[in-house]
Protein backbone atom coordinates (compact mmCIF):
# COMPACT_ATOMS: atom_id res chain seq x y z
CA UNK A 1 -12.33 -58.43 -45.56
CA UNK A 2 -14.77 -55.79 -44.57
CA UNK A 3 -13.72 -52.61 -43.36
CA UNK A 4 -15.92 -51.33 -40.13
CA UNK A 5 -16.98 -47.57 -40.41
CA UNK A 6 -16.91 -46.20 -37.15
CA UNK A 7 -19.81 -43.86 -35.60
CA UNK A 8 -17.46 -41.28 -34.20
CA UNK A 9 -15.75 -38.97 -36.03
CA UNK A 10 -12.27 -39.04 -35.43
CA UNK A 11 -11.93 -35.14 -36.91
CA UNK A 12 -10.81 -34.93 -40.39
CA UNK A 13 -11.05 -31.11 -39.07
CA UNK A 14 -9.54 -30.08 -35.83
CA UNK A 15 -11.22 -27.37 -34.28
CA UNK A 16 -9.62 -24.58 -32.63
CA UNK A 17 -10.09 -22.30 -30.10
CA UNK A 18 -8.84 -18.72 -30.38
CA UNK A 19 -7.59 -17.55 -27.13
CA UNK A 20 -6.34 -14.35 -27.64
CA UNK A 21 -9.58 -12.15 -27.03
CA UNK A 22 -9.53 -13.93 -23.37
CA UNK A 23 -6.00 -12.97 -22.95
CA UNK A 24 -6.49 -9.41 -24.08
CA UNK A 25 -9.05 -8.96 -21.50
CA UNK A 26 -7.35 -10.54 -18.75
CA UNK A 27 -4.24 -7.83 -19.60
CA UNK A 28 -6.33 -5.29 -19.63
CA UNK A 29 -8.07 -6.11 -16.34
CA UNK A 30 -4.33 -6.45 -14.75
CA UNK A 31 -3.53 -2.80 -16.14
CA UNK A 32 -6.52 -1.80 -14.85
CA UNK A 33 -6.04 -3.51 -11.47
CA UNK A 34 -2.40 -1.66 -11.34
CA UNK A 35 -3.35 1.23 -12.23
CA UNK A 36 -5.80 2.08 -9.78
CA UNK A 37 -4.14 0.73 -7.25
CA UNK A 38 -2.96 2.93 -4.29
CA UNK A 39 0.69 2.28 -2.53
CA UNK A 40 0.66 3.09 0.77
CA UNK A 41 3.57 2.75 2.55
CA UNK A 42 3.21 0.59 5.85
CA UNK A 43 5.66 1.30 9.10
CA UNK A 44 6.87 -2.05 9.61
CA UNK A 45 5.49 -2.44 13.40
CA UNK A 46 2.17 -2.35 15.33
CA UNK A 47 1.46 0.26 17.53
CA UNK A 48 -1.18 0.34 20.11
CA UNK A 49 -3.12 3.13 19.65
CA UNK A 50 -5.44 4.62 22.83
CA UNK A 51 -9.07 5.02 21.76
CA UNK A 52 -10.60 7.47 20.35
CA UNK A 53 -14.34 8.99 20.28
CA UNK A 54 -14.07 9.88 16.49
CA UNK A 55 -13.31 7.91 13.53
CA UNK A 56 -12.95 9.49 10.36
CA UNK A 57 -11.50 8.03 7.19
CA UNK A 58 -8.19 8.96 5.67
CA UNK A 59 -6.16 7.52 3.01
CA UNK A 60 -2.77 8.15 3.46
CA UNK A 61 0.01 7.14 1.27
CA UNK A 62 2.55 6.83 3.55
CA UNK A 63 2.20 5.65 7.18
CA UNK A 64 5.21 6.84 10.01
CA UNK A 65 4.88 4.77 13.36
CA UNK A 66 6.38 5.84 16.40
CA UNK A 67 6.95 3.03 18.85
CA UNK A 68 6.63 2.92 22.84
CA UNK A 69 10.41 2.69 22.60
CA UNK A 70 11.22 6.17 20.34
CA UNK A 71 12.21 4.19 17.59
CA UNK A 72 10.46 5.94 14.45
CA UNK A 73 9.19 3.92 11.41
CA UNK A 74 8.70 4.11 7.79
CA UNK A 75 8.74 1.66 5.20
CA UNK A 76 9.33 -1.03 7.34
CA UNK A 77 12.54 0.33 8.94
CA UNK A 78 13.42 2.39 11.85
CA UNK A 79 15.07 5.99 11.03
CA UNK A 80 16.61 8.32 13.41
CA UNK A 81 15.12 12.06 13.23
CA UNK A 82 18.01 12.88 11.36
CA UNK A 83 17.08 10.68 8.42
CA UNK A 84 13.60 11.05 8.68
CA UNK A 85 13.54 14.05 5.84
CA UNK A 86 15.95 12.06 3.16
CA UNK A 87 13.48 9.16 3.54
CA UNK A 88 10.06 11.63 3.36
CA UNK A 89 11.42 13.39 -0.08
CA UNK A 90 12.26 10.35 -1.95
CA UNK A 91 8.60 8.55 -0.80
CA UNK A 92 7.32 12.40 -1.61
CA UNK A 93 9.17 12.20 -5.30
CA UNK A 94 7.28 8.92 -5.90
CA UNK A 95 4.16 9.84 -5.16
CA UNK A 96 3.96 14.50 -4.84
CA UNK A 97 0.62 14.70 -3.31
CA UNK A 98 1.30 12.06 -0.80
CA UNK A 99 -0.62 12.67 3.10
CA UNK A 100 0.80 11.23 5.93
CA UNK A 101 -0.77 10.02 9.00
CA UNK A 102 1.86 9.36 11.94
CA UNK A 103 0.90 6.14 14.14
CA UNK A 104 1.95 6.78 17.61
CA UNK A 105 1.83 4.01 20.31
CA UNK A 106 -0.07 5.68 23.57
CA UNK A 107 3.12 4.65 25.72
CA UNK A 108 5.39 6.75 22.78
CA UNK A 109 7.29 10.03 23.55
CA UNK A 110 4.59 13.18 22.69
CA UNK A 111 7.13 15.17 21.96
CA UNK A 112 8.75 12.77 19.40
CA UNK A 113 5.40 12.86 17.92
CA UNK A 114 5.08 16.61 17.58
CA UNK A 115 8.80 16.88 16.23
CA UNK A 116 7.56 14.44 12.89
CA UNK A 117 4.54 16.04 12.65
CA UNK A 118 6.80 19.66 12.52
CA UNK A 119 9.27 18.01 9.95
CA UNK A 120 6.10 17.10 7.61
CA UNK A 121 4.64 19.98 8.02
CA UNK A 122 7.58 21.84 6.85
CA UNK A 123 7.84 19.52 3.79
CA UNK A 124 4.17 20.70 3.44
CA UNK A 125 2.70 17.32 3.79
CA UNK A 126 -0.51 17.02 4.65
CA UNK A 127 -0.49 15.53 8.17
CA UNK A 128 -2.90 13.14 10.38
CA UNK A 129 -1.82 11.59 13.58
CA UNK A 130 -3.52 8.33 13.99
CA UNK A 131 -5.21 7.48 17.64
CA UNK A 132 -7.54 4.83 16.55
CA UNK A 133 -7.02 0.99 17.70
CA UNK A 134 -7.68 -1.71 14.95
């Protein structure tokens, strides 16, 4: 009996293909990516902000809202004025040349306002007070 040759070539060599230069620059894009990245710290609430005639462009690393109700946030949780310096140093040991900008809400106490703006300027933060609406 006749044996039938086939026209395709089932592979007596199996070809490969070498991944590993795709993978190295997909790492290095992710280290890249990560380390350029900023962390800012976000409040944790929404405030509503009264308008402004100015807008000029900050980039904070960590963000302090103060609510319509007092309540003072940072990191997503609310700290009394008491706390408010533990939680600023550690956030100021991550990251030493860290700015602040303080969100009030336009029904929020002034005066609680002025009191974290004091306490970062006495940690020698560098300060902005947020009165833009987004």
């Amino acid at each position: 009996m006749a044996r039938r040759v086939s026209r395709v070539n089932t592979g007596e060599e199996e070809i490969e293909l070498n991944m590993t230069p795709m993978l190295d620059v997909v790492f290095i894009l992710l280290i890249f990516f990560i380390v350029t990245s900023v962390f800012i710290k976000e409040p944790g609430v929404d405030t509503t902000r009264p308008d402004a005639m100015t807008e000029e462009d900050r980039n904070p690393s960590m963000l302090i809202a103060v609510t319509s109700e007092n309540e003072v946030w940072v990191n997503r949780r609310v700290y009394e004025m008491n706390e408010l310096r533990g939680v600023i140093e550690q956030l100021l040991q991550e990251n030493p040349k860290g700015r602040a900008m303080i969100q009030g809400d336009e029904g929020a106490n002034i005066g609680l306002i002025l009191d974290v703006q004091e306490l970062l300027i006495e940690m020698d933060v560098e300060v902005h007070i947020s009165t833009l609406q987004t």
